[in-house]
Protein backbone atom coordinates (compact mmCIF):
# COMPACT_ATOMS: atom_id res chain seq x y z
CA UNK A 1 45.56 22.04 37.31
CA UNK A 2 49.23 21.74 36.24
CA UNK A 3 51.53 24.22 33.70
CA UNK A 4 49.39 27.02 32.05
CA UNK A 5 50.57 28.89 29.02
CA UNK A 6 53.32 31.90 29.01
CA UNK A 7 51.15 34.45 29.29
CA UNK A 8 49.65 32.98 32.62
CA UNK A 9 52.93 33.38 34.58
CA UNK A 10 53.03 29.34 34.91
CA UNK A 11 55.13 27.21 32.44
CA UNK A 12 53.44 25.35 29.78
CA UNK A 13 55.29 21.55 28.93
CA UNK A 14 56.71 21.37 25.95
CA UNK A 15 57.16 19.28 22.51
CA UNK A 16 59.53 19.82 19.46
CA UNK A 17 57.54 21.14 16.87
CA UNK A 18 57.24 19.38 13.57
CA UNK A 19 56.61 21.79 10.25
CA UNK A 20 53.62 23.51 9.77
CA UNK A 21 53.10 24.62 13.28
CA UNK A 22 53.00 28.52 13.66
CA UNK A 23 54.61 28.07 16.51
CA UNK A 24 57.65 26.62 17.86
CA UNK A 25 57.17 24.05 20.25
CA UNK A 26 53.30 22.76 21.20
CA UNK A 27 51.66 24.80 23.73
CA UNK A 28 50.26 22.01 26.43
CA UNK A 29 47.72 24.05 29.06
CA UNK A 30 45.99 22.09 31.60
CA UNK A 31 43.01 23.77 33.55
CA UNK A 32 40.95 22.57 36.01
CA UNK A 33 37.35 21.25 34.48
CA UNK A 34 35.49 23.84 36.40
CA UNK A 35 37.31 26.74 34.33
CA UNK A 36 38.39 28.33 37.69
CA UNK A 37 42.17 28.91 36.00
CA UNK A 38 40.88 29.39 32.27
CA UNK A 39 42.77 32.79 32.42
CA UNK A 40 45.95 30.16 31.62
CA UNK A 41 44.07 29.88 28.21
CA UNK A 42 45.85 33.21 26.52
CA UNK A 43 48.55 32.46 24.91
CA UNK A 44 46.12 29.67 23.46
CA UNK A 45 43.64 32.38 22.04
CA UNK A 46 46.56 34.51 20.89
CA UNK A 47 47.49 31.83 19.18
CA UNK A 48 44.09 31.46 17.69
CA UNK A 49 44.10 34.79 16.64
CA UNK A 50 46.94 34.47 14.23
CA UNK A 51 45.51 31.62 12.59
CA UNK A 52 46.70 28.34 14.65
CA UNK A 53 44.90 25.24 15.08
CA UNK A 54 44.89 23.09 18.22
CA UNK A 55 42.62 21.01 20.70
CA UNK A 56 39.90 22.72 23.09
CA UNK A 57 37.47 20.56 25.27
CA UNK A 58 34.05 20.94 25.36
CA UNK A 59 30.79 19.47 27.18
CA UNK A 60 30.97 15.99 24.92
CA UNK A 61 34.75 15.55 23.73
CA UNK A 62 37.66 17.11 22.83
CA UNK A 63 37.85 18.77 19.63
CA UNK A 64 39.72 20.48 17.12
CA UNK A 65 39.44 24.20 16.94
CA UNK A 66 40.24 27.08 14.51
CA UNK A 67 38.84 30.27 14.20
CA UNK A 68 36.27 31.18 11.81
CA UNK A 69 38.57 33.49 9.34
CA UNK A 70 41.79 31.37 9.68
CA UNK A 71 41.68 29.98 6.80
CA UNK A 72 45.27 28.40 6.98
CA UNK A 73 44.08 27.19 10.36
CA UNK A 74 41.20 25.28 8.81
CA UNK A 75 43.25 23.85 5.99
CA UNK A 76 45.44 21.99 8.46
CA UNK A 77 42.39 20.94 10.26
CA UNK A 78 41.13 19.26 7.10
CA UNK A 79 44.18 17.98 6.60
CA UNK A 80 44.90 16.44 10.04
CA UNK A 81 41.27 14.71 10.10
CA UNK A 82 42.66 13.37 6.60
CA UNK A 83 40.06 15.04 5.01
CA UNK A 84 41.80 16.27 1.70
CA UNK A 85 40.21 15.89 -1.90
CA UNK A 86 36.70 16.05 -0.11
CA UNK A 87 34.27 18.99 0.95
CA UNK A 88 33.77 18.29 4.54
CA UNK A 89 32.20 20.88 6.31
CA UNK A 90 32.73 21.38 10.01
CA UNK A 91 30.75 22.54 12.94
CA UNK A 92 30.56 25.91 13.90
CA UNK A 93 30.84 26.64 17.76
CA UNK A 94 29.24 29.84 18.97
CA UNK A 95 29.07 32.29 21.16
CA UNK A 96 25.76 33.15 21.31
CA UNK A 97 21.88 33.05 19.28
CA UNK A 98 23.28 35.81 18.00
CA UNK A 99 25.86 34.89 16.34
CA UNK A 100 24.25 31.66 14.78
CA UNK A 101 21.29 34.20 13.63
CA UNK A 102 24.37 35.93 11.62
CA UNK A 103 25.75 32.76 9.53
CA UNK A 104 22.18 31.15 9.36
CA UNK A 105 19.10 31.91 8.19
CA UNK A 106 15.40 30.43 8.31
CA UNK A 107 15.58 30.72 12.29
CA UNK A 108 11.32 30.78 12.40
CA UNK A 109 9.47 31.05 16.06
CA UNK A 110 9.90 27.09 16.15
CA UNK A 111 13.86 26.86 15.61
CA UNK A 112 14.24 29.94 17.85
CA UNK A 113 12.35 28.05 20.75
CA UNK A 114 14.41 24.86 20.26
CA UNK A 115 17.97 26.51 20.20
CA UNK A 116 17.33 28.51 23.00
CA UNK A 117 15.55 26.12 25.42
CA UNK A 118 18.80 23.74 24.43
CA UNK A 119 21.77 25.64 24.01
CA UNK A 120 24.08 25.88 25.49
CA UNK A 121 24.64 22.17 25.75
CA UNK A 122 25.89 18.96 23.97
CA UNK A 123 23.86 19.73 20.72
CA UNK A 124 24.49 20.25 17.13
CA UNK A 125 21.92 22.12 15.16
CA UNK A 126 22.01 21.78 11.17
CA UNK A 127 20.59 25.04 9.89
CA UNK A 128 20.51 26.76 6.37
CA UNK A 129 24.25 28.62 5.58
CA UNK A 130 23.91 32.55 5.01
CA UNK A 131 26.02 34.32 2.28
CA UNK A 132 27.75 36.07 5.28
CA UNK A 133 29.50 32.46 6.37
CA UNK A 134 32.74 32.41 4.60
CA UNK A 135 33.53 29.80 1.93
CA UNK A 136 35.39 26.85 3.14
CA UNK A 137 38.35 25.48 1.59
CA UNK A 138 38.77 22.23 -0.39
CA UNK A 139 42.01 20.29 -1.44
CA UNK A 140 42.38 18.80 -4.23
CA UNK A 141 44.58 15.91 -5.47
CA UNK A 142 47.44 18.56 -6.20
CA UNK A 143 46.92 20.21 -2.83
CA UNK A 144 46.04 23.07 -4.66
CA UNK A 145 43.26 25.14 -3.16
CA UNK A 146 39.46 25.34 -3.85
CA UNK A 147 37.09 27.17 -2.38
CA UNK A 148 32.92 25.90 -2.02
CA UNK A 149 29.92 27.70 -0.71
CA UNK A 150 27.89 25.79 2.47
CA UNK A 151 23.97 25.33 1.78
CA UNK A 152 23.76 24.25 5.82
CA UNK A 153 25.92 24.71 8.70
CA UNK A 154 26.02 22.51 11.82
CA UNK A 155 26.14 25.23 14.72
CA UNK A 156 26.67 24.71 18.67
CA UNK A 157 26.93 26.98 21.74
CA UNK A 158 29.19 24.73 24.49
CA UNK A 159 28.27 24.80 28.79
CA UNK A 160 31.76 23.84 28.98
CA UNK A 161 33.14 26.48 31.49
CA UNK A 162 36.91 26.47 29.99
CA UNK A 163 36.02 27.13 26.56
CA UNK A 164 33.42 29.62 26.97
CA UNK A 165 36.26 31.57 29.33
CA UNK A 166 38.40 30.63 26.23
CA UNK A 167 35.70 31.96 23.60
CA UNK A 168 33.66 34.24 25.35
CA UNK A 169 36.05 36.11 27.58
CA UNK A 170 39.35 35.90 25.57
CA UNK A 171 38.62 35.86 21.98
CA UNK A 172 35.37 38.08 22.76
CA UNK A 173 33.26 35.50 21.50
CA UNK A 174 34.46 34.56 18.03
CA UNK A 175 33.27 32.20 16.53
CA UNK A 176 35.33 28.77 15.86
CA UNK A 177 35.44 25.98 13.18
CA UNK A 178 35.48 22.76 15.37
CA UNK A 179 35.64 19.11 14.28
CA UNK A 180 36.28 15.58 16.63
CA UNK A 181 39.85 14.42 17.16
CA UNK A 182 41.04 11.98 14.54
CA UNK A 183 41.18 8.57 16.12
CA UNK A 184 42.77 5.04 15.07
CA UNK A 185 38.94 4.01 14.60
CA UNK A 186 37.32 6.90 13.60
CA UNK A 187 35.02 6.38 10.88
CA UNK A 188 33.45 9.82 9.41
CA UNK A 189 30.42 10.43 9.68
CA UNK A 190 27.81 12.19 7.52
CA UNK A 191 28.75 15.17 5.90
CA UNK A 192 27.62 17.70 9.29
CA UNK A 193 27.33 14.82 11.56
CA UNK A 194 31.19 15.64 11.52
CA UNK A 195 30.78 18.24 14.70
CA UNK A 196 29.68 15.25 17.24
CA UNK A 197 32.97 15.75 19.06
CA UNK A 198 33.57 12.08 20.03
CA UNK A 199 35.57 10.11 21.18
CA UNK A 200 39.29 11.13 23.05
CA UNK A 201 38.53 10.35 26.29
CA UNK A 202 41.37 12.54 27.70
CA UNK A 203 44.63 14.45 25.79
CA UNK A 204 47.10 14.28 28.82
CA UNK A 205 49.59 11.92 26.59
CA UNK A 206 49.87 15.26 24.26
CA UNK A 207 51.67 16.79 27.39
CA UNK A 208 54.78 14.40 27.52
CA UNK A 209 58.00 14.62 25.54
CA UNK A 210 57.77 11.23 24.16
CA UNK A 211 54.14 11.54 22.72
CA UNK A 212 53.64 10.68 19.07
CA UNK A 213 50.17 10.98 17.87
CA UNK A 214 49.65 12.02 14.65
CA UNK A 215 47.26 15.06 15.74
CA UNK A 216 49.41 16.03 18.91
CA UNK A 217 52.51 17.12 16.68
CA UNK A 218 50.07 18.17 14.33
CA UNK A 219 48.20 21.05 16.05
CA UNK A 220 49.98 24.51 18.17
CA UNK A 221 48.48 23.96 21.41
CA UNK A 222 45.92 21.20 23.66
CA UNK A 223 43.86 22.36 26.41
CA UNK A 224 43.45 19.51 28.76
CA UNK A 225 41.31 19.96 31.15
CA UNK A 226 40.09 16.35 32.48
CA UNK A 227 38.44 13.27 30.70
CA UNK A 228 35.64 13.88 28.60
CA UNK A 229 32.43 11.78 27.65
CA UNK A 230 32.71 9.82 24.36
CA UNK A 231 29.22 10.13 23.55
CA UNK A 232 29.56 13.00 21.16
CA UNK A 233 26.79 15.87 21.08
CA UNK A 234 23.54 15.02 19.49
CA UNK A 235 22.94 15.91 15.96
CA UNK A 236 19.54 17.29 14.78
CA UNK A 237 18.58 18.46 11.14
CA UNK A 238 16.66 22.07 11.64
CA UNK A 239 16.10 22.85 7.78
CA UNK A 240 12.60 21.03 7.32
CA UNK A 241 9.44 21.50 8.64
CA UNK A 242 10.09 18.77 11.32
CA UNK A 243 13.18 17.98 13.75
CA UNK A 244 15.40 15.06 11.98
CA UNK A 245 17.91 13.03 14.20
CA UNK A 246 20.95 12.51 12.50
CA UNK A 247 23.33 11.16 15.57
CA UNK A 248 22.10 10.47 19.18
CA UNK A 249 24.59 11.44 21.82
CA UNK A 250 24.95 13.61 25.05
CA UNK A 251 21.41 15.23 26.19
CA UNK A 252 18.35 14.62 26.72
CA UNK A 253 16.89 17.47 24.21
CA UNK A 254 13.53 19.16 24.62
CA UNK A 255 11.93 19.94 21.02
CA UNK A 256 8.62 20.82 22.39
């Protein structure tokens, strides 16, 4: 599985860290996909928990995570995807029904029935935003800070075995902001569409000295933990009276 992280009794590999990182050097973990060594994963949540940003895999992709009330976390997110001067909402990755029950509402018999028979999985739900979701952050042309209210929220609950050790087991299931790596290509997407999670195949060049992408200096830690489809998660629309498709990837979903 390789280096794990400090806390893990292994040693992590190592890159110079550029400004902005809350750390000082990136924090490169690699697990084995089955999440049998995920317990390398805490100095990764500890870093979560004072507000970093880094790279996490999941079930369709690699993504970039925050948690929920990190708010400085989320603005270097936005601004790594290059998504100043825009209100871009991103995905939010759950622990459980539960806690998508607490930042969503309108969750009739009909949405309960679909998000349980399909989640955990490679899915993305849009659902109406509760009051309790806090309000995002947007840049403006300045860089000076904004904050806007969410009318929906894309919401997910991942099989992937590492970061439901990560989520579930080390960060007692908090809830994280997640959003697809940038990529030379990448075109964005529709507006929640944005939590697809496609399409780094694999992050290992993040875990040698000479690597240079814009995102791996960018972020305080990468979980690698094998390649990853590049599918993406599939995107439905849950806030009408009938199922809308907005992005076909992973899964074969059951709406019945």
């Amino acid at each position: 599985g390789g280096g794990g992280g400090g806390g893990g009794g292994g040693s992590a590999t190592r890159n110079r860290a550029p400004p902005g990182r809350i750390v000082p050097e990136l924090e490169f973990v690699s697990v084995e996909p089955d999440g049998s060594d995920s317990w390398k994963c805490m100095d990764v949540a500890d870093i979560l928990r004072r507000g970093g940003c880094g790279v996490v895999p999941t079930e369709s992709g690699y993504a970039l995570a925050t948690l929920l009330d990190g708010r400085e976390g989320l603005e270097r997110v936005l601004r790594i995807k290059g998504l100043e001067q825009c209100k871009k909402p991103l995905s939010l990755m759950c622990s459980d029904l539960s806690t998508i029950d607490g930042y969503c509402y309108g969750i009739n018999q009909r949405v309960f029935k679909t998000l349980k028979k399909n989640l955990p999985g490679p899915y993305t739900f849009i659902l109406p935003a509760s009051t309790a979701l806090p309000k995002m952050i947007f840049l403006d042309s300045k860089g000076s800070r904004h904050s806007w209210a969410r009318k929906t929220l894309g919401v997910r609950i991942s099989s992937d075995p590492v970061l439901r050790y990560l989520q579930d087991d080390l960060l007692e299931g908090a809830p994280m902001l997640v959003s697809s790596l940038p990529t030379d290509d990448d075109e964005e997407e529709d507006d929640e569409s944005d939590g697809a999670l496609p399409p780094v195949r694999d992050v290992t060049s993040c875990g040698v000295e000479a690597a240079d992408s814009s995102w791996c200096v960018a972020v305080d830690f990468v979980v690698e933990a094998g390649q990853r489809p590049v599918d993406g998660s599939t995107v439905f629309d849950l806030t009408g009276a009938e199922a809308v498709l907005l992005r076909e990837g992973l899964g074969d979903i059951d709406l019945s």
